[in-house]
C-alpha atoms as a PDB file:
ATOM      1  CA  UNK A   1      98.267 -19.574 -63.516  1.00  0.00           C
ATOM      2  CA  UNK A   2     101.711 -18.309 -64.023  1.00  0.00           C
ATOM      3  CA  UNK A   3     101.583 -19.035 -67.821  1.00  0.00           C
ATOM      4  CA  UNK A   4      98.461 -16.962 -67.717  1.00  0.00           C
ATOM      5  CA  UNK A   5     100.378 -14.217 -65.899  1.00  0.00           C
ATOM      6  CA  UNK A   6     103.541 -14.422 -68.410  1.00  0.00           C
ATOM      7  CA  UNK A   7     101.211 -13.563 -70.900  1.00  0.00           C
ATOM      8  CA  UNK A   8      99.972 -10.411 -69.265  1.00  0.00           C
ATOM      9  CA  UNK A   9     100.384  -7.015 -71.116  1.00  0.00           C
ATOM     10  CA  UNK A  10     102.295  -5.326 -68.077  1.00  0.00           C
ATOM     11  CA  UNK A  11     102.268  -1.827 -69.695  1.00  0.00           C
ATOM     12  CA  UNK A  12      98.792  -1.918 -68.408  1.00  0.00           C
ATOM     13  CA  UNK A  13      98.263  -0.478 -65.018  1.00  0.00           C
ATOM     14  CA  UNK A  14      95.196  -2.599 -64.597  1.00  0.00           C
ATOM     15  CA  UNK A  15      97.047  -5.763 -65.031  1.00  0.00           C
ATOM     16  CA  UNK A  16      99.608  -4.578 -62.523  1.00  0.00           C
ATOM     17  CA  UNK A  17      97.100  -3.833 -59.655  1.00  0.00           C
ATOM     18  CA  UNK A  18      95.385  -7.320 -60.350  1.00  0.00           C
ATOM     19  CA  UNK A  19      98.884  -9.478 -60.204  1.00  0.00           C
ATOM     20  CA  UNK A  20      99.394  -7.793 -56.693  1.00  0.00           C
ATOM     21  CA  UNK A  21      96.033  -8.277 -55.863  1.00  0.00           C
ATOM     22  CA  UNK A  22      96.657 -11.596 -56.277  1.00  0.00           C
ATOM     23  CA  UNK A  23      99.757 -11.824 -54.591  1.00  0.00           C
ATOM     24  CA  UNK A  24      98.567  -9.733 -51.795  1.00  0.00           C
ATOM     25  CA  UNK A  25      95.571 -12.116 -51.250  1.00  0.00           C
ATOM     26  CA  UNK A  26      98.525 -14.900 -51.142  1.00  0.00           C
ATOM     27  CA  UNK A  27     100.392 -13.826 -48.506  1.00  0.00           C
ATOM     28  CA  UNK A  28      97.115 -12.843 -46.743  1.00  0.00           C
ATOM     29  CA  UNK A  29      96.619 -16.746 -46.573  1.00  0.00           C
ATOM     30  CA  UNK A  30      99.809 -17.500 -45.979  1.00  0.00           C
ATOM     31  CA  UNK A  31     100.662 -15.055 -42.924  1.00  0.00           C
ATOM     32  CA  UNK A  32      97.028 -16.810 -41.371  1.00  0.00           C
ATOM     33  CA  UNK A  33      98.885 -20.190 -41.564  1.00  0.00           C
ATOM     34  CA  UNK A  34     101.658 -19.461 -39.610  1.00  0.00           C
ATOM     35  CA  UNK A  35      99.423 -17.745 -37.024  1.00  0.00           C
ATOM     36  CA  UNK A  36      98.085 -21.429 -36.454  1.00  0.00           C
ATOM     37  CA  UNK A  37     100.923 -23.678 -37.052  1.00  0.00           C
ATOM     38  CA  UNK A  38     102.064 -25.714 -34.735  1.00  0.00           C
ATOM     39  CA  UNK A  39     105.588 -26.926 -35.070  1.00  0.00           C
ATOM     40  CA  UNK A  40     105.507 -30.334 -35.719  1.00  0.00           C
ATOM     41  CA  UNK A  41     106.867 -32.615 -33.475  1.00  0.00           C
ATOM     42  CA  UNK A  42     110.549 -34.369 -33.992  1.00  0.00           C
ATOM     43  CA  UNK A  43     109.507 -37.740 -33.597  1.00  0.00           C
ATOM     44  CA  UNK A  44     112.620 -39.188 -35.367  1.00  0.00           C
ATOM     45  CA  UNK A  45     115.575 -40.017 -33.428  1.00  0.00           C
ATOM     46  CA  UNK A  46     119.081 -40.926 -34.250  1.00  0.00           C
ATOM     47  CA  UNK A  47     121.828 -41.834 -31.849  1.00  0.00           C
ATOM     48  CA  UNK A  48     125.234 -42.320 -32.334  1.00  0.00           C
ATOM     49  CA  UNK A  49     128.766 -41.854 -29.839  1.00  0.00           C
ATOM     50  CA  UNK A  50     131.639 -39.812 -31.337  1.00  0.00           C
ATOM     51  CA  UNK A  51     134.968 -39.022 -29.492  1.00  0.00           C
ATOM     52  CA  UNK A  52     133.541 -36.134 -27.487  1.00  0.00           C
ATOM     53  CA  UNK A  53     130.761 -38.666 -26.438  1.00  0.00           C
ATOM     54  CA  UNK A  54     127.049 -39.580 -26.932  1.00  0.00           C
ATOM     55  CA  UNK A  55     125.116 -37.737 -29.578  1.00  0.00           C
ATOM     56  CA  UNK A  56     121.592 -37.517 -30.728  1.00  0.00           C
ATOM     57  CA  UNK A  57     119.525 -35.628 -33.169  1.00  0.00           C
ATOM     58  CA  UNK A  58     115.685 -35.342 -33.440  1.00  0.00           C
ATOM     59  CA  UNK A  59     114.260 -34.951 -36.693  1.00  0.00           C
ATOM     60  CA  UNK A  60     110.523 -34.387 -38.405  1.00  0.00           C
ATOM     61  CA  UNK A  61     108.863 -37.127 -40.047  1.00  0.00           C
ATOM     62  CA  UNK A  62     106.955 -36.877 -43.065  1.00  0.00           C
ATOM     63  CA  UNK A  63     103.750 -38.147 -41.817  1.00  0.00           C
ATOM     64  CA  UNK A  64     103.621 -35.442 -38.891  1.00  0.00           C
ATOM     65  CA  UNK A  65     104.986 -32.663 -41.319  1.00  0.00           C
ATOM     66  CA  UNK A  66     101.882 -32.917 -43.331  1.00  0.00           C
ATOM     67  CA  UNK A  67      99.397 -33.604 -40.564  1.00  0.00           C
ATOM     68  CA  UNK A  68     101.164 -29.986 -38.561  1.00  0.00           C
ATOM     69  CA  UNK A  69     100.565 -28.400 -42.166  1.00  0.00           C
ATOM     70  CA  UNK A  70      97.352 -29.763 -43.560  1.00  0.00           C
ATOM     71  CA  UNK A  71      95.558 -28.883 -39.944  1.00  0.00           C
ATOM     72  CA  UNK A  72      96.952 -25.184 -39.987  1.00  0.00           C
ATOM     73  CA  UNK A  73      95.817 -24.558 -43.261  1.00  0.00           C
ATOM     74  CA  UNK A  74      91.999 -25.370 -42.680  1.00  0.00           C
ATOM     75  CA  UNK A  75      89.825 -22.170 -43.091  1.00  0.00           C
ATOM     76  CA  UNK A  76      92.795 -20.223 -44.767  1.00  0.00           C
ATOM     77  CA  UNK A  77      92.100 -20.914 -48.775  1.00  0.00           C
ATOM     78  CA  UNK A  78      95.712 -22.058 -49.411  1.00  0.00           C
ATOM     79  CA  UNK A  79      96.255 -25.917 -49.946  1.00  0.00           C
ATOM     80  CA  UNK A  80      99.730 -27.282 -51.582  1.00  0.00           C
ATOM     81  CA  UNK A  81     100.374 -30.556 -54.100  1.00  0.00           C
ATOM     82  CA  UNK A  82     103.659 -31.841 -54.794  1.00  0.00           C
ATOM     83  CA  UNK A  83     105.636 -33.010 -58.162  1.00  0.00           C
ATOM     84  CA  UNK A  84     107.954 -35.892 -58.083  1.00  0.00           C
ATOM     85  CA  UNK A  85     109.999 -38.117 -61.144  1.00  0.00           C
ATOM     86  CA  UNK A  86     112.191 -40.396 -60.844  1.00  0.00           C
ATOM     87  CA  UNK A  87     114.616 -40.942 -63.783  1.00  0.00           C
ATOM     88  CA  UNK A  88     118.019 -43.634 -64.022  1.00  0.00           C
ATOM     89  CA  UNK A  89     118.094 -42.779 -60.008  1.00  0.00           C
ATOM     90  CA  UNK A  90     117.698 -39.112 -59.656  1.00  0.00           C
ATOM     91  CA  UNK A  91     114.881 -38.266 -58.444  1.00  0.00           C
ATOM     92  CA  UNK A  92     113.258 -34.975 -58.655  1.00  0.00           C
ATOM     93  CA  UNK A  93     110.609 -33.003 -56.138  1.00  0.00           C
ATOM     94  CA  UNK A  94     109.408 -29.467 -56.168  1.00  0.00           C
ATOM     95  CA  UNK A  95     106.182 -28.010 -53.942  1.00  0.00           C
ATOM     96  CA  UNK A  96     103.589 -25.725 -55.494  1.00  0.00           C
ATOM     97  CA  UNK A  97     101.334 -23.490 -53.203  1.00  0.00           C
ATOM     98  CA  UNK A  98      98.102 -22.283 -54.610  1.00  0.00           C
ATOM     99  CA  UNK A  99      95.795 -19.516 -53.276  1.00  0.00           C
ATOM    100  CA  UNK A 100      92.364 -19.530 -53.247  1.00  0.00           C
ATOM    101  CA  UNK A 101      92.137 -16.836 -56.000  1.00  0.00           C
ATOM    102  CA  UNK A 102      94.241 -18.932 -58.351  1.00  0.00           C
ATOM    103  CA  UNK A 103      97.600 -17.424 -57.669  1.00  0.00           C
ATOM    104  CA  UNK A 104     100.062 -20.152 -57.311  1.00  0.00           C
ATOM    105  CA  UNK A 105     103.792 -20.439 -56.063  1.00  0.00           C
ATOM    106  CA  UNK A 106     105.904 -22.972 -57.372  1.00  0.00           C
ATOM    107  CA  UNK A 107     109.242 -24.216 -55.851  1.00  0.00           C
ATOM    108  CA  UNK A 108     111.595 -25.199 -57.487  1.00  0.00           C
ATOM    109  CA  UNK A 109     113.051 -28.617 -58.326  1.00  0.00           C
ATOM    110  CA  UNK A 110     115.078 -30.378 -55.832  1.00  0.00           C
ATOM    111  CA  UNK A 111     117.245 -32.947 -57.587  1.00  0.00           C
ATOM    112  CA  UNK A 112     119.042 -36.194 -55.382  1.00  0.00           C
ATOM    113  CA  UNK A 113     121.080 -38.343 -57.040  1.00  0.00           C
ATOM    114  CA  UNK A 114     121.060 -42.213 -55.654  1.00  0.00           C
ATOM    115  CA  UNK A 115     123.040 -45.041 -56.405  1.00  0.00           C
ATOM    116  CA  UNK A 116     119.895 -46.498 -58.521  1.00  0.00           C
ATOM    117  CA  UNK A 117     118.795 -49.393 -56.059  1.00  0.00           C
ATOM    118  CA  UNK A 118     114.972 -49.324 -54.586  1.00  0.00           C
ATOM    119  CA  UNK A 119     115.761 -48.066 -50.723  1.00  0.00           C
ATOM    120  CA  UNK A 120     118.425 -45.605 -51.927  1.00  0.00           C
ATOM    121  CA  UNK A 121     115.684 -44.428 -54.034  1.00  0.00           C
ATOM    122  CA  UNK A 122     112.770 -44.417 -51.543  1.00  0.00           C
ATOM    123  CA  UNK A 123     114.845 -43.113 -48.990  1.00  0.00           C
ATOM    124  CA  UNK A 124     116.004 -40.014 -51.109  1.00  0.00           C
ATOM    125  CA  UNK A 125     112.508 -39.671 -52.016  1.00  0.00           C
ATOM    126  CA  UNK A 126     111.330 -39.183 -48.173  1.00  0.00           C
ATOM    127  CA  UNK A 127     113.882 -36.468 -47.132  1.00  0.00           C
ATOM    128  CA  UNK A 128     113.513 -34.977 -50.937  1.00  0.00           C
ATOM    129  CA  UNK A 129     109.500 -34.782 -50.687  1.00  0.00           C
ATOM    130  CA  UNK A 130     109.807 -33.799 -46.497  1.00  0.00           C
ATOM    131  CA  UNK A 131     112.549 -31.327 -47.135  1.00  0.00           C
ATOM    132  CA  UNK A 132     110.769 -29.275 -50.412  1.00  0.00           C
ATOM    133  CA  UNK A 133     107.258 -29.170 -48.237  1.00  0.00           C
ATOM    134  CA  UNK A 134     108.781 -27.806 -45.065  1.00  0.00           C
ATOM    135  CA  UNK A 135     111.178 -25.022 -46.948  1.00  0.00           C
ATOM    136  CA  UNK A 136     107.976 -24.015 -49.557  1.00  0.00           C
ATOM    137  CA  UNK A 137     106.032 -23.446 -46.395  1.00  0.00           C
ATOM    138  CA  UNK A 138     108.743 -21.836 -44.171  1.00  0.00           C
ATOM    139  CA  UNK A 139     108.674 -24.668 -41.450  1.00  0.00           C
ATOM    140  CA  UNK A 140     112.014 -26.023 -40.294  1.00  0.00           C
ATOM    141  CA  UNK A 141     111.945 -30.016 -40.572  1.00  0.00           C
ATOM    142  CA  UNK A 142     115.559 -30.254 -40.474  1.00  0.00           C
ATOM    143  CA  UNK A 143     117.854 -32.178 -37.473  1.00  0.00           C
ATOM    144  CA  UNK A 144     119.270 -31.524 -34.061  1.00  0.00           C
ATOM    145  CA  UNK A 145     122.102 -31.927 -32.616  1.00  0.00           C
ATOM    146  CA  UNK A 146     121.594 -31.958 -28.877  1.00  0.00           C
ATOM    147  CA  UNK A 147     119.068 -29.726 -29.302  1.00  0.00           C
ATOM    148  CA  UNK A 148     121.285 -27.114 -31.107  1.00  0.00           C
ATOM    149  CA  UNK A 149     119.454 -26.307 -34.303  1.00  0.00           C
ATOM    150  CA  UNK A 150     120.834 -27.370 -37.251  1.00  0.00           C
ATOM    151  CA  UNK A 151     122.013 -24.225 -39.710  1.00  0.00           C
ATOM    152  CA  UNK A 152     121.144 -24.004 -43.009  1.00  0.00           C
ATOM    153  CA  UNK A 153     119.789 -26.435 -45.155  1.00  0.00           C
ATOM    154  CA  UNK A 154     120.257 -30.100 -46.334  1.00  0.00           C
ATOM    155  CA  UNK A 155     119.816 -32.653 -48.952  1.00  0.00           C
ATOM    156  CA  UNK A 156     120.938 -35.439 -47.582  1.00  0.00           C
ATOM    157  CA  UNK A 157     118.791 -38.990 -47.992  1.00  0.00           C
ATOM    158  CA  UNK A 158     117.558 -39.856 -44.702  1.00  0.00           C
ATOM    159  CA  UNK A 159     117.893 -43.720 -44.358  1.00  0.00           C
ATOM    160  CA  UNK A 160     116.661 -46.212 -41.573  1.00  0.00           C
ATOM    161  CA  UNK A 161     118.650 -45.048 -38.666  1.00  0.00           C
ATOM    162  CA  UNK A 162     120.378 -46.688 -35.646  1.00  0.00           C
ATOM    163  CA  UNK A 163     123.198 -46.187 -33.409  1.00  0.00           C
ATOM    164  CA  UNK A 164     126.627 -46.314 -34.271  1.00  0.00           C
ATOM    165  CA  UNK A 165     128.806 -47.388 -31.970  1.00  0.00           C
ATOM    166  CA  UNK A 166     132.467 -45.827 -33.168  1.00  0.00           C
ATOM    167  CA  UNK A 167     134.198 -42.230 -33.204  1.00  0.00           C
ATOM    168  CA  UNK A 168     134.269 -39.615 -35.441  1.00  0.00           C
ATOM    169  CA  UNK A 169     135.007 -40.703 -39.402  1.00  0.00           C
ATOM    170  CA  UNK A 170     139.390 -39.863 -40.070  1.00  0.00           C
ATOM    171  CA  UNK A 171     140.684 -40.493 -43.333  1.00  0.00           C
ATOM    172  CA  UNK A 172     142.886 -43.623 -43.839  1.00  0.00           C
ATOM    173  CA  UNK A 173     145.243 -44.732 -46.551  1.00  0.00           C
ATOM    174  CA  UNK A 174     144.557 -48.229 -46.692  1.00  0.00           C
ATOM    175  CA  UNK A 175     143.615 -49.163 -49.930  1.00  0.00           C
ATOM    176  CA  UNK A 176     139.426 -49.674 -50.666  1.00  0.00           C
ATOM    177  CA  UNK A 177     138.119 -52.981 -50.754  1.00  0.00           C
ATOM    178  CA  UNK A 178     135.020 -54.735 -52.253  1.00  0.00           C
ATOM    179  CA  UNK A 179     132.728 -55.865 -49.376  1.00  0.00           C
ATOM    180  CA  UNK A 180     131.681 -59.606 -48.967  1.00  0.00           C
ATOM    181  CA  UNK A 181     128.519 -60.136 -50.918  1.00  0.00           C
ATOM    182  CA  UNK A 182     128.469 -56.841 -52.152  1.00  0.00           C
ATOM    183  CA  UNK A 183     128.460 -55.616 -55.920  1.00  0.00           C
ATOM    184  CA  UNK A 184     129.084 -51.902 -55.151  1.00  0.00           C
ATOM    185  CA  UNK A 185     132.532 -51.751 -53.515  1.00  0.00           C
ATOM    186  CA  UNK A 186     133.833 -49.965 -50.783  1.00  0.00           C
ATOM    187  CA  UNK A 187     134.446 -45.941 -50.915  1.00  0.00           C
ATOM    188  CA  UNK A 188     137.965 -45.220 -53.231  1.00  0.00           C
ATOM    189  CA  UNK A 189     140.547 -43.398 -51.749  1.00  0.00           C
ATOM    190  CA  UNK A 190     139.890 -40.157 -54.236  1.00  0.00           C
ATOM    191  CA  UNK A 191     136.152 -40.518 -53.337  1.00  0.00           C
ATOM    192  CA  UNK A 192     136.766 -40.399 -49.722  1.00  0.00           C
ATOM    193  CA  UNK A 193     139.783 -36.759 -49.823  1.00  0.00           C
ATOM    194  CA  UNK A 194     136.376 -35.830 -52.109  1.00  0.00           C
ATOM    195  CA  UNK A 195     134.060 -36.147 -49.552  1.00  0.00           C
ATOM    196  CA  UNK A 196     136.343 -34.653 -46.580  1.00  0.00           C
ATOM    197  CA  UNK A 197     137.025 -31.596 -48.952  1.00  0.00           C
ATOM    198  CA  UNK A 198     132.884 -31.283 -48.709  1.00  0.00           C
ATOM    199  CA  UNK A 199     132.748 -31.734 -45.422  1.00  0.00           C
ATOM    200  CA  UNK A 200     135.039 -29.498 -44.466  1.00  0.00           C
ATOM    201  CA  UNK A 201     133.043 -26.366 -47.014  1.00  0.00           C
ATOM    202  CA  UNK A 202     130.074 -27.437 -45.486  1.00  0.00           C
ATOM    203  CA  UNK A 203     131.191 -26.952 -41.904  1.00  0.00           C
ATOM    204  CA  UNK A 204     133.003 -23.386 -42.675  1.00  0.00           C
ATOM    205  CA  UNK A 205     130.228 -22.382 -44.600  1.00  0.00           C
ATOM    206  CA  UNK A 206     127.655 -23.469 -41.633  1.00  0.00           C
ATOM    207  CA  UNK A 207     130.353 -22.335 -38.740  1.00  0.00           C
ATOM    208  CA  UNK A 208     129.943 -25.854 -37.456  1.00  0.00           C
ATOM    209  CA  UNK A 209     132.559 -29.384 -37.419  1.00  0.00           C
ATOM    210  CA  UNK A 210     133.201 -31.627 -40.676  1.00  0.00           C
ATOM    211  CA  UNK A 211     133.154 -34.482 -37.654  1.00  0.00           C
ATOM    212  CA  UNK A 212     129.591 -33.719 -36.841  1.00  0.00           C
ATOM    213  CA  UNK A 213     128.479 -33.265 -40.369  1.00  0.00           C
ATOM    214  CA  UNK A 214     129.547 -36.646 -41.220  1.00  0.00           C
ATOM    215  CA  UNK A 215     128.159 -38.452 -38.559  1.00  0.00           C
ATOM    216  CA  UNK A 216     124.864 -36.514 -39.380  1.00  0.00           C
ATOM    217  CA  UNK A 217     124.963 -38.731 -42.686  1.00  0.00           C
ATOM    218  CA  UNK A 218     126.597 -42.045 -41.657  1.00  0.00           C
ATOM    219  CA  UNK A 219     124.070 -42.496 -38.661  1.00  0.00           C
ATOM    220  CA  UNK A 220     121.180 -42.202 -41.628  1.00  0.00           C
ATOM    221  CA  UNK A 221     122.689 -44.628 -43.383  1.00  0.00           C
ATOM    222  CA  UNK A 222     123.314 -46.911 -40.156  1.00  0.00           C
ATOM    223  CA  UNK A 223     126.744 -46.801 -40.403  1.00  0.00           C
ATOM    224  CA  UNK A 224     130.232 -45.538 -38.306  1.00  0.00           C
ATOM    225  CA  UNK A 225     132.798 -44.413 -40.589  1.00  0.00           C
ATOM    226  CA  UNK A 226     133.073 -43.166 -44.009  1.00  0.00           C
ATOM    227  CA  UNK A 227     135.562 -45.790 -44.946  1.00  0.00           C
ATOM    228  CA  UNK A 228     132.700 -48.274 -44.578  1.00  0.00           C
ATOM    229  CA  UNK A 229     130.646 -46.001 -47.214  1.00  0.00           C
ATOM    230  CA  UNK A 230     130.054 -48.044 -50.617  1.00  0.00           C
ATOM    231  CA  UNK A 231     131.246 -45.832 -54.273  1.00  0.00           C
ATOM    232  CA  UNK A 232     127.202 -45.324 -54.869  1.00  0.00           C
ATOM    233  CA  UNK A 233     126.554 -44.101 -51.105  1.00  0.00           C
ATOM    234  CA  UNK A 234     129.765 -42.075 -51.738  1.00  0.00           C
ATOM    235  CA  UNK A 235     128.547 -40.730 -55.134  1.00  0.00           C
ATOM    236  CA  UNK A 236     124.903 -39.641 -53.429  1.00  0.00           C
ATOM    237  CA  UNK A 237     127.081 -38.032 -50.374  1.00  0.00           C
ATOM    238  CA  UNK A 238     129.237 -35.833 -52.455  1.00  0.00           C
ATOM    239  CA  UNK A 239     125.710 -34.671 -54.727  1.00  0.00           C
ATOM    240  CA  UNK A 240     123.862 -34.284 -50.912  1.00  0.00           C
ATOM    241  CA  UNK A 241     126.856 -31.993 -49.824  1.00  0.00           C
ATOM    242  CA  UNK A 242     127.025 -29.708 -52.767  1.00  0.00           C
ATOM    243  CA  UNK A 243     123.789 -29.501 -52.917  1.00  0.00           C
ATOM    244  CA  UNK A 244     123.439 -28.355 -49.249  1.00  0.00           C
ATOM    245  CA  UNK A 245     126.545 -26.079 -49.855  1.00  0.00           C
ATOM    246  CA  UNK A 246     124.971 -24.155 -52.450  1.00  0.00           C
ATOM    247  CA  UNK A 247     121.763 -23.928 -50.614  1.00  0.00           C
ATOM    248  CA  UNK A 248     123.854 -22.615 -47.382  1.00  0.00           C
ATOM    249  CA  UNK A 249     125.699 -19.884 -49.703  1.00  0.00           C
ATOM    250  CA  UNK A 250     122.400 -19.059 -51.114  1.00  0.00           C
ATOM    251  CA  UNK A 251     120.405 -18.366 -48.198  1.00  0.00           C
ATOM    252  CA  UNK A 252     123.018 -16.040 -46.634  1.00  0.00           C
ATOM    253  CA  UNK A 253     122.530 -13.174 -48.858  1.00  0.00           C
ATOM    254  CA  UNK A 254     118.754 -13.241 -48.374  1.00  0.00           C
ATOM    255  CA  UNK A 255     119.099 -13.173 -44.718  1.00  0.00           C
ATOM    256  CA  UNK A 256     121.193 -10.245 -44.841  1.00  0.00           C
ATOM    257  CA  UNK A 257     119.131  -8.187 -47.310  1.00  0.00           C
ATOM    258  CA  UNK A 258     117.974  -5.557 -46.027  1.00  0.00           C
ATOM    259  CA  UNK A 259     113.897  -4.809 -45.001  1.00  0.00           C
ATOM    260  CA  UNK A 260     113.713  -2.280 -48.047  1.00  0.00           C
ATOM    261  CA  UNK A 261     114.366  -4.914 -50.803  1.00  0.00           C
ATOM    262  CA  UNK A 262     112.298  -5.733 -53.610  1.00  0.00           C
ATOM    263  CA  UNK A 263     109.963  -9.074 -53.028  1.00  0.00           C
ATOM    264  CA  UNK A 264     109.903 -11.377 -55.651  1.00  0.00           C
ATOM    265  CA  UNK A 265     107.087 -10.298 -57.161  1.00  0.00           C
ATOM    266  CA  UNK A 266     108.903  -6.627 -57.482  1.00  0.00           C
ATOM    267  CA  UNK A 267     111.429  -8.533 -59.146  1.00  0.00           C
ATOM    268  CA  UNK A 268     109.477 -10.276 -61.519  1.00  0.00           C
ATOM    269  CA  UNK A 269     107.814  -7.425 -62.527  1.00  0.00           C
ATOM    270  CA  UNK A 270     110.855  -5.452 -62.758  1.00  0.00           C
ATOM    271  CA  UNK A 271     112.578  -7.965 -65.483  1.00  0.00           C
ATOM    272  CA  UNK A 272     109.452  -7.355 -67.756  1.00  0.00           C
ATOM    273  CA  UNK A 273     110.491  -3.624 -67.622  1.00  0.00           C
ATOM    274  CA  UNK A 274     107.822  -2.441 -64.980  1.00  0.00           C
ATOM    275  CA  UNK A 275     109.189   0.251 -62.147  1.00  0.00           C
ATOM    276  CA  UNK A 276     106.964  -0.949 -59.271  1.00  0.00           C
ATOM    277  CA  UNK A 277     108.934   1.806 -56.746  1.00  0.00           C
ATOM    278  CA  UNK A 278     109.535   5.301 -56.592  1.00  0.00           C
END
């Protein structure tokens, strides 16, 4: 549908007023979802102790994501599918909405790179697949932290989680070292100022604590400091945290803009050289 409406002679009034007829049938659909949704439940739970004492956040599950969205959308004409490829460990998701007059609104990709082995994979997959479904529709699957809503967004791989038992992560300067029966060895000492200097964006940029941000990650990956992180775990953080950096900076401006601004659609139709305001 969109290559069909690429391809639309825009000098033409008629093919204006039908591209936001379509659109306008869209959002007809869409506004009806939300006036049925229920938010889904946050039946995943992490718990983990840091130096100001126990913490826990709640998250959405992928399962009950869909159920919450596939049962608001009955009767409304809209129904979603998702893309997904996975490529020498990156894998790649992105959500497309379709109306029931054709229209169709595709996201775009979200990329994770993982360390290349099966549960790095599958668990980047998860979060990837959960994340792009809940942002495309406008439903907030992200995680908790006693109860506080997390700000902004996230790609980080959600992993099997249980409860660490130590404080918050501080940098040492002990050297790295491989880890018994392990391949991948331990997090380098560049790798780990790396990941701090993330962190610490991430938190300004969020107006949170680089100490809770990384125990949002290590708990996922069911462990209590980021010394203990592996080089590939350490590689997947650093792509995780710029990746929800840029989608913090990103969303700021939007929230800001004011009520008068162009929608997309506007947009799009203003790039093709079409004045769609007085």
């Amino acid at each position: 549908m969109s290559d069909l409406l690429d391809k639309l002679d825009l000098s033409q009034l008629e093919n204006v007023k039908y591209i936001y007829e379509l659109k306008a049938k869209f959002n007809q659909e869409l506004a009806e979802f939300h006036s049925k949704v229920k938010p889904p439940a946050k039946n995943g739970h992490v718990n983990f102790r840091t130096k100001a004492g126990q913490k826990k956040y709640d998250y959405v599950r992928l399962e009950d994501l869909i159920k919450s969205i596939d049962e608001a959308l009955k009767g409304t004409g809209l129904t979603w599918n998702q893309d997904s490829e996975v490529k020498n460990g990156t894998i790649r998701v992105r959500t497309t909405l379709l109306s029931s007059n054709g229209y169709e609104q595709v996201g775009s990709w979200l990329e994770i790179k993982t360390g290349g082995d099966p549960q790095a994979i599958g668990s980047a997959l998860t979060y990837a697949k959960r994340y792009s479904l809940g942002t495309a529709f406008g439903i907030n699957s992200e995680t908790d932290d006693d109860g506080e809503q997390s700000q902004g967004t996230s790609n980080r791989a959600k992993a099997k989680a249980t409860a660490p038992r130590a404080q918050a992560p501080r940098p040492q300067t002990t050297k790295a070292k491989p880890q018994p029966n392990n391949p991948d060895p331990l997090i380098s000492q560049p790798q780990l100022r790396l990941v701090n200097d993330k962190l610490t964006k991430l938190s300004q940029a969020k107006g949170t604590n680089a100490d809770t941000e990384a125990q949002r990650y290590l708990a996922m990956v069911h462990l209590t400091k980021l010394e203990d992180l592996t080089s590939s775990q350490a590689v997947m953080l650093v792509n995780h945290l710029d990746e929800e950096i840029k989608q913090v900076e990103t969303s700021k401006p939007r929230q800001q803009a004011p009520k008068t601004a162009p929608d997309d659609l506007d947009a799009w139709l203003n790039n093709r050289g079409v004045t769609t305001h007085a």
